[in-house]
Protein backbone atom coordinates (compact mmCIF):
# COMPACT_ATOMS: atom_id res chain seq x y z
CA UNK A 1 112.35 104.76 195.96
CA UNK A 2 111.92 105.28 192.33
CA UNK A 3 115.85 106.51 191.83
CA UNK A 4 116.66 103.10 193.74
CA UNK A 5 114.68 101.01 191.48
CA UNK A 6 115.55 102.22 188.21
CA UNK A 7 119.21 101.45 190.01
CA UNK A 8 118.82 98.12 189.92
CA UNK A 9 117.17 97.77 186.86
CA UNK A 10 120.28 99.78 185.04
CA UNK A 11 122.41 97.41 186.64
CA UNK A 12 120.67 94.12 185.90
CA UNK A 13 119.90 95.17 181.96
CA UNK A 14 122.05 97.83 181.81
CA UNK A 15 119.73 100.62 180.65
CA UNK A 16 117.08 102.78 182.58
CA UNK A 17 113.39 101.81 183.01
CA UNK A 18 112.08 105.14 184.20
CA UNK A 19 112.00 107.52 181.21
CA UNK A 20 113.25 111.47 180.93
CA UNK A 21 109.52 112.83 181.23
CA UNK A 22 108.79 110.39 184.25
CA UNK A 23 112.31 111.18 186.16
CA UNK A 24 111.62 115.31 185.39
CA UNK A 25 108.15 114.65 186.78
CA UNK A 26 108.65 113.00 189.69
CA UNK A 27 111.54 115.21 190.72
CA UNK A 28 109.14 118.41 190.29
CA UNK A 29 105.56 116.55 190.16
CA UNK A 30 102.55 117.94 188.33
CA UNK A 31 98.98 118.51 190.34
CA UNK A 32 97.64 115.38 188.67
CA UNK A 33 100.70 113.40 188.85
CA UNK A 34 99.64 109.61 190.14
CA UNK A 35 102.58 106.88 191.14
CA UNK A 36 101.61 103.80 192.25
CA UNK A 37 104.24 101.35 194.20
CA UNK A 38 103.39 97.94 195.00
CA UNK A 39 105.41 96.30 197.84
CA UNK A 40 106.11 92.79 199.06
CA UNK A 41 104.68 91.42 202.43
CA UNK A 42 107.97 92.76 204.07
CA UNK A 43 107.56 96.11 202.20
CA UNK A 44 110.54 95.76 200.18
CA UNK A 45 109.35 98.05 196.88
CA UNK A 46 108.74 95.43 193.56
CA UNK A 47 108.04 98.13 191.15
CA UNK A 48 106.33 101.61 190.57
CA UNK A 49 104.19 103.43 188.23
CA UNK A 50 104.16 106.98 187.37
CA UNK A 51 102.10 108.90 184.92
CA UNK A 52 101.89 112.52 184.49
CA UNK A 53 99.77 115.23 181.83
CA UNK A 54 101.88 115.03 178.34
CA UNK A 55 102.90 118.44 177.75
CA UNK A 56 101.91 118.55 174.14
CA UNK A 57 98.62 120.26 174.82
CA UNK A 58 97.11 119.54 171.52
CA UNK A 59 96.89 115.92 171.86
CA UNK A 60 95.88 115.75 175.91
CA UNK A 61 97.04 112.44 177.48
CA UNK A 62 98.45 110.82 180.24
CA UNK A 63 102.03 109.63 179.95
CA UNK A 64 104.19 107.80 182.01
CA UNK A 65 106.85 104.85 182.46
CA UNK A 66 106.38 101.58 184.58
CA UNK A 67 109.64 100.01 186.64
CA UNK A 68 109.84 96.16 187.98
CA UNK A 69 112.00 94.77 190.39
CA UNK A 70 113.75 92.07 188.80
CA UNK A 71 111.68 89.09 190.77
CA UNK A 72 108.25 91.08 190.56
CA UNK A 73 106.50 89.33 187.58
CA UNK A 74 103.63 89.73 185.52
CA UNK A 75 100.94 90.11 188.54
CA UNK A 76 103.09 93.47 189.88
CA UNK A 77 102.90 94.35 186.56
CA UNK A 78 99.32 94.21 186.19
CA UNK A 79 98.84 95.80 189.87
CA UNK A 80 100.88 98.49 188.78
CA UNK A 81 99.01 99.42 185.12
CA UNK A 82 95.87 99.04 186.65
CA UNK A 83 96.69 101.53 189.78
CA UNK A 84 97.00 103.79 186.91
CA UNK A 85 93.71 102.89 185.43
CA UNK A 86 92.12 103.34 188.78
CA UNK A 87 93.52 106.73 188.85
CA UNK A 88 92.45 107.71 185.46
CA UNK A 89 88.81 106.66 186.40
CA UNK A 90 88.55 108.59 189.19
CA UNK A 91 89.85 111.99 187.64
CA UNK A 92 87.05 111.46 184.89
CA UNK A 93 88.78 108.58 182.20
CA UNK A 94 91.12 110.05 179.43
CA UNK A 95 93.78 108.32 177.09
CA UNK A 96 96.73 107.02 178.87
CA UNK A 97 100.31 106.11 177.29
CA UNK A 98 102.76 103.72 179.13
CA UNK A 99 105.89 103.29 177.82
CA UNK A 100 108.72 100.51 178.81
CA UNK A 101 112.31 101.30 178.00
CA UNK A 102 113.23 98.41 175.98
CA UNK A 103 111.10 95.62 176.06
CA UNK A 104 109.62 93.81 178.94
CA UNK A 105 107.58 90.55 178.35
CA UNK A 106 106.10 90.52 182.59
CA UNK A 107 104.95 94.42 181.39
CA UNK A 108 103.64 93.00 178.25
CA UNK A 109 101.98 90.22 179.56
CA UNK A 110 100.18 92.35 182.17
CA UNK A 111 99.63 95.55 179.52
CA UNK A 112 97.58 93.11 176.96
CA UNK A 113 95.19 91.49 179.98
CA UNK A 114 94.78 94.42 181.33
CA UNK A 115 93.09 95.79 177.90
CA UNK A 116 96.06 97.81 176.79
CA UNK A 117 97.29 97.92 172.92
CA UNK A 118 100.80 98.18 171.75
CA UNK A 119 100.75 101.33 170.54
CA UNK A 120 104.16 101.79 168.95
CA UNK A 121 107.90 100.75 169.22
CA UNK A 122 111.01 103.14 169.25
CA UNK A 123 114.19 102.36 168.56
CA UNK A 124 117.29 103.67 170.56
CA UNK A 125 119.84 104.17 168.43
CA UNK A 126 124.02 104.88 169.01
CA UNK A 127 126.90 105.96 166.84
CA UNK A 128 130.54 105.96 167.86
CA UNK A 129 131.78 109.73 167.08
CA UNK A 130 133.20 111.59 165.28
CA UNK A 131 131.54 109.76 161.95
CA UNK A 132 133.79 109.98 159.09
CA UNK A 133 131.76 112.57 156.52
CA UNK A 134 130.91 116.18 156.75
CA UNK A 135 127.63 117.87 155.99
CA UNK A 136 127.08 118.45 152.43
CA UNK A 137 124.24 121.50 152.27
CA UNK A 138 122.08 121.59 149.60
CA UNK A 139 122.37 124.94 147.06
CA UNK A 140 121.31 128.11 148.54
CA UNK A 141 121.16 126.46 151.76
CA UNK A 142 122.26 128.47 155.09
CA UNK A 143 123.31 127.37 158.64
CA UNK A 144 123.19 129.00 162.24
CA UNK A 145 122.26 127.92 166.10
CA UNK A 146 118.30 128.78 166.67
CA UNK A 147 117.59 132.03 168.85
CA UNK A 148 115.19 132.23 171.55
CA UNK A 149 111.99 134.63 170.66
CA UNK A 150 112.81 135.23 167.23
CA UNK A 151 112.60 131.77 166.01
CA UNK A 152 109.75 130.19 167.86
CA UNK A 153 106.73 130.65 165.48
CA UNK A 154 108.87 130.17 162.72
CA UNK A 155 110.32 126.32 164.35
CA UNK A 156 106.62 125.46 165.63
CA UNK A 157 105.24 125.71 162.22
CA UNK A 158 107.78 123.96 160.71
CA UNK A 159 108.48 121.08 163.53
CA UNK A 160 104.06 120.76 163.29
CA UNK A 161 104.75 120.59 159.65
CA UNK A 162 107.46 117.94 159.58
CA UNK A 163 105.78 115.50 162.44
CA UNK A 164 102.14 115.99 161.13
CA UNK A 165 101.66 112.74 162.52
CA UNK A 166 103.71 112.06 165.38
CA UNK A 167 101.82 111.67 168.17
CA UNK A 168 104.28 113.27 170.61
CA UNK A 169 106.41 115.78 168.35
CA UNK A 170 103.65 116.55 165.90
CA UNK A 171 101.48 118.84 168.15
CA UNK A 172 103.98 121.45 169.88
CA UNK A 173 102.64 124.75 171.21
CA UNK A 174 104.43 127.61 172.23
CA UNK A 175 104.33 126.22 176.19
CA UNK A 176 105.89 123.22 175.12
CA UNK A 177 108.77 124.84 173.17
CA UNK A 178 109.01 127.43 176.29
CA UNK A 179 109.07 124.63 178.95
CA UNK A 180 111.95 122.55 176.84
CA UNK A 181 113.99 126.04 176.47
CA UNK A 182 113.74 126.42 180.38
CA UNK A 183 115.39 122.75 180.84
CA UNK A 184 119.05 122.90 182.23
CA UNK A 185 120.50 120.66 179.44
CA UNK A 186 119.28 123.34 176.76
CA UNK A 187 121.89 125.15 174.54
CA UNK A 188 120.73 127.08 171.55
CA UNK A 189 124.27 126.79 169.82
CA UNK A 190 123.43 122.93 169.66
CA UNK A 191 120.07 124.15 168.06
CA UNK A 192 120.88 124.18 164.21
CA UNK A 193 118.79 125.85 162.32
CA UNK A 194 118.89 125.72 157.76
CA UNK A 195 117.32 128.56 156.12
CA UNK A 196 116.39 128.75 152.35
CA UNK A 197 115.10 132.02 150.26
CA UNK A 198 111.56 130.53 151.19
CA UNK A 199 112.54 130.53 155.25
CA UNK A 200 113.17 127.82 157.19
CA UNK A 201 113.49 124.48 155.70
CA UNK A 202 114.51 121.93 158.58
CA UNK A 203 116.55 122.01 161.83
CA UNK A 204 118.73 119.71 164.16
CA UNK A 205 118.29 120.27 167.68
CA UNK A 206 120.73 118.58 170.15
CA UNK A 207 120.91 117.51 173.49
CA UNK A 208 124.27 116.78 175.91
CA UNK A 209 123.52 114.51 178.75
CA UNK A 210 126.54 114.72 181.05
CA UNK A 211 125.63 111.77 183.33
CA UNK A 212 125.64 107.98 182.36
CA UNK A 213 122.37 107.57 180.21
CA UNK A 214 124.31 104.20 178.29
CA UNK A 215 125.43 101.84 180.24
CA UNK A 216 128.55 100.77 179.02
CA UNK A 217 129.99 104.41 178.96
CA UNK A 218 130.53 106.60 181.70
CA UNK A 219 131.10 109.96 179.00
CA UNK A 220 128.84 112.53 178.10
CA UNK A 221 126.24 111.32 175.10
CA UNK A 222 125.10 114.06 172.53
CA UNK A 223 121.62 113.30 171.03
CA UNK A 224 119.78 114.06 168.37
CA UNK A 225 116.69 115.62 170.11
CA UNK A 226 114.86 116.24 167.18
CA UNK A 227 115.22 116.62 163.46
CA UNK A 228 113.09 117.55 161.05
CA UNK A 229 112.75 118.85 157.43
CA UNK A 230 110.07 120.64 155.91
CA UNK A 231 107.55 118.64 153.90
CA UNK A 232 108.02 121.24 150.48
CA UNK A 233 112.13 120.45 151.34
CA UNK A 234 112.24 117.16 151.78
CA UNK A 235 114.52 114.62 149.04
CA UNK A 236 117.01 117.13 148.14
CA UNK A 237 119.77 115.60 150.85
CA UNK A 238 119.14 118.37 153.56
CA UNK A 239 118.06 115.99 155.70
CA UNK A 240 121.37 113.96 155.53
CA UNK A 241 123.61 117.05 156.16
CA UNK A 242 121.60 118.38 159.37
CA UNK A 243 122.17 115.06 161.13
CA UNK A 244 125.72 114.88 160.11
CA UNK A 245 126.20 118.62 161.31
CA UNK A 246 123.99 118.10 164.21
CA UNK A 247 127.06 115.05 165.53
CA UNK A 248 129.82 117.16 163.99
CA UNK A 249 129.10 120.01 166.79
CA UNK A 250 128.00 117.27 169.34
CA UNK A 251 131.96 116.26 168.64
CA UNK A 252 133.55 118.72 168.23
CA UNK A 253 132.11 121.82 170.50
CA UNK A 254 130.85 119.25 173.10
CA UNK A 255 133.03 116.68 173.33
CA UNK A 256 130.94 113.84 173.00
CA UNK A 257 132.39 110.21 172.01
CA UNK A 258 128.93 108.69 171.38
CA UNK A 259 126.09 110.08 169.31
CA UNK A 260 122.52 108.76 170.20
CA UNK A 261 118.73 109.70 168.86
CA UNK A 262 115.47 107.94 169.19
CA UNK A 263 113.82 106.45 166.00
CA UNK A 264 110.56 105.36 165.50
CA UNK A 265 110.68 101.65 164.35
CA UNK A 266 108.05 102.10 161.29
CA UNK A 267 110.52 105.30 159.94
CA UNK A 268 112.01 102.75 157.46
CA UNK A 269 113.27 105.88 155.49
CA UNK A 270 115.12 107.28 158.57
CA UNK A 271 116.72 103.86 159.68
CA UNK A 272 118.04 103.41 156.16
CA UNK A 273 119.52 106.99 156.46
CA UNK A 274 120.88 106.16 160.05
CA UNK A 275 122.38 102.83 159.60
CA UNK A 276 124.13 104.31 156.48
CA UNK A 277 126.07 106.50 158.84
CA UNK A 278 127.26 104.32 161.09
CA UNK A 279 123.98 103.96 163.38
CA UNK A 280 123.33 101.10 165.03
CA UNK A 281 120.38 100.06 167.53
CA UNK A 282 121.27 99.31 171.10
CA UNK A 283 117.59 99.31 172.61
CA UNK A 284 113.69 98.99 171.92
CA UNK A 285 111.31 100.65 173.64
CA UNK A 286 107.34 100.31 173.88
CA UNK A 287 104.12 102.08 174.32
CA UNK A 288 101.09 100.79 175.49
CA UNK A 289 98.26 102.90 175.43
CA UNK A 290 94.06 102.58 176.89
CA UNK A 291 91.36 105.05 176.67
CA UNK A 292 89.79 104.90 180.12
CA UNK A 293 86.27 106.08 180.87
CA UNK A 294 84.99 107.79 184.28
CA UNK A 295 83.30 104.55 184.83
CA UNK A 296 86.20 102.13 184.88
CA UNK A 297 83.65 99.43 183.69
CA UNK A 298 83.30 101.11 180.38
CA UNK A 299 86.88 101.19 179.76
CA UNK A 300 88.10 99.97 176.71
C-alpha cells in the first residue's frame, strides 16, 4: 500500500513522498514503528503516515514521512498527523519530526492546525556529471577511501565536530555509524577520507542509488551522503576539493551521469559553494516537528 502510493505520487510530481528512513523502516519495521492509513468510504487508500525511532540516539525522536493521494486534501492530512500524535500519546509523548519531500501546502495546512512548527527546509540539489574541475588539496593534505574499525572513532569525532548543530548528523554514535555500514548501498572506496599531520581533517562519503530516485532519469545517481570538514580546518579550500573528488569517483569508478546531495536551506555558505560548481536545486523538502505529552491535552 505504501510502495503503491508513493507510485502515484512519483508519477503525478515526479519525485517520491515517502523518504529513505521511512521506505527502510517499513520494509524491516522497528518495535515502535506506528503507520497510520486513512481510506475513503470504498476503502480505496488516500494517504499514509509512518514514523519510526531516529537512529541518532543522542537526540531521541520520532521521525517519519507523510504520503497523500493526489485528491486527499488537507482533512487526510490532518487525520494522518494526528494518528501519529495519538500514537505518540499513548507510548508516553516525546518529540516527533515529519518531513514532506518537497513541499506540500494540504500537509502544511493540516501540520500548522494541528500545532506543528516548520522546523526546517532542505534543499535537494543535482549536478550533471562529470563537472569540469578537479580537486585541488590543500598543502600537506592526504587522500584515501575510509576503513571499517580503524576509522570509526576517529570519523565520529570529527563528523560530531563538523555538524555540532545538526539536528540529524550532529549526534552520531557508534550504532548509527555501524547500522549505515551494514546498508547494501555502502562502499568504503566511495568513503573519502583527508588526513593532515594533526589527523583527520574532513571526509566525503558517497552513496550510489542504482534505481530511479529522480524522475526524469532512469541512471544510477551518486550522492553526496555527507561531507564535512573539521571546525580547526575549515577556510583553507579543503572543503571545495572533497566535494569535487567525492563526484570525480561517483563518475568515474561508478558511472554515474548525475551527482545529487541534500543541503540545508539556511547553509548559505554551502549553496554558494554548490551553485559555483554547477549545482542546481531540483526539490524542497520540509520538517514539521511537535513535542507531544502522555496526556495528548498537554501537547504543545
Amino acid at each position: 500500500m505504501a510502495r503503491a502510493l508513493d507510485t502515484a505520487h512519483r508519477a503525478t510530481h515526479g519525485h517520491e513522498a515517502l523518504n529513505a528512513a521511512t521506505i527502510a523502516d517499513l520494509e524491516n519495521p522497528s518495535p515502535a514503528s506506528v503507520s497510520v492509513v486513512a481510506f475513503d468510504p470504498d476503502d480505496r487508500p488516500l494517504g499514509l503516515a509512518h514514523m519510526a525511532p531516529h537512529d541518532t540516539l543522542q537526540a531521541p525522536r520520532l521521525a517519519g514521512s507523510i504520503v497523500l493521494a493526489s485528491d486527499a486534501g488537507p482533512v487526510v492530512a490532518h487525520r494522518l498527523l494526528d494518528g501519529l500524535v495519538t500514537a505518540c500519546a499513548d507510548a508516553g509523548g516525546g518529540r516527533i519530526v515529519v518531513w514532506t519531500q518537497g513541499t506540500d501546502d494540504d500537509v502544511d495546512r493540516a501540520a500548522m492546525a494541528d500545532g506543528f512548527t516548520r522546523e526546517r527546509e532542505q534543499l535537494q540539489m543535482t549536478v550533471a556529471l562529470p563537472i569540469d574541475e578537479s580537486p585541488r588539496w590543500p598543502i600537506g593534505v592526504t587522500v584515501r577511501a575510509f576503513v571499517p574499525d580503524l576509522d570509526d572513532d576517529a570519523w565520529l569525532a570529527v563528523n560530531n565536530r563538523a555538524f555540532a548543530n545538526h539536528p540529524d548528523q550532529g549526534s552520531w554514535v557508534a550504532d548509527t555509524l555501524a547500522r549505515r555500514r551494514r546498508e547494501p548501498w555502502f562502499d568504503p572506496a566511495g568513503f573519502l577520507l583527508a588526513f593532515d599531520a594533526r589527523g583527520l581533517a574532513g571526509f566525503c562519503w558517497t552513496k550510489v542509488h542504482q534505481h530511479a530516485v529522480l524522475g526524469d532519469t532512469p541512471d544510477p545517481v551518486g550522492e553526496i551522503f555527507v561531507i564535512g570538514v573539521d571546525p580547526d580546518h575549515q577556510g583553507g579550500g579543503l572543503g571545495r576539493a572533497l566535494v569535487v573528488g567525492g563526484l570525480d569517483h561517483l563518475v568515474r569508478v561508478r558511472g554515474c551521469p548525475t551527482g545529487m546531495l541534500y543541503l540545508a536551506a539556511r547553509n548559505t555558505a554551502a549553496l554558494a559553494l554548490y551553485r559555483s560548481l554547477g549545482f542546481h536545486v531540483r526539490r524542497t523538502d520540509r520538517a514539521y516537528a511537535i513535542e507531544v505529552a502522555a496526556d495528548r491535552r498537554a501537547r504543545s
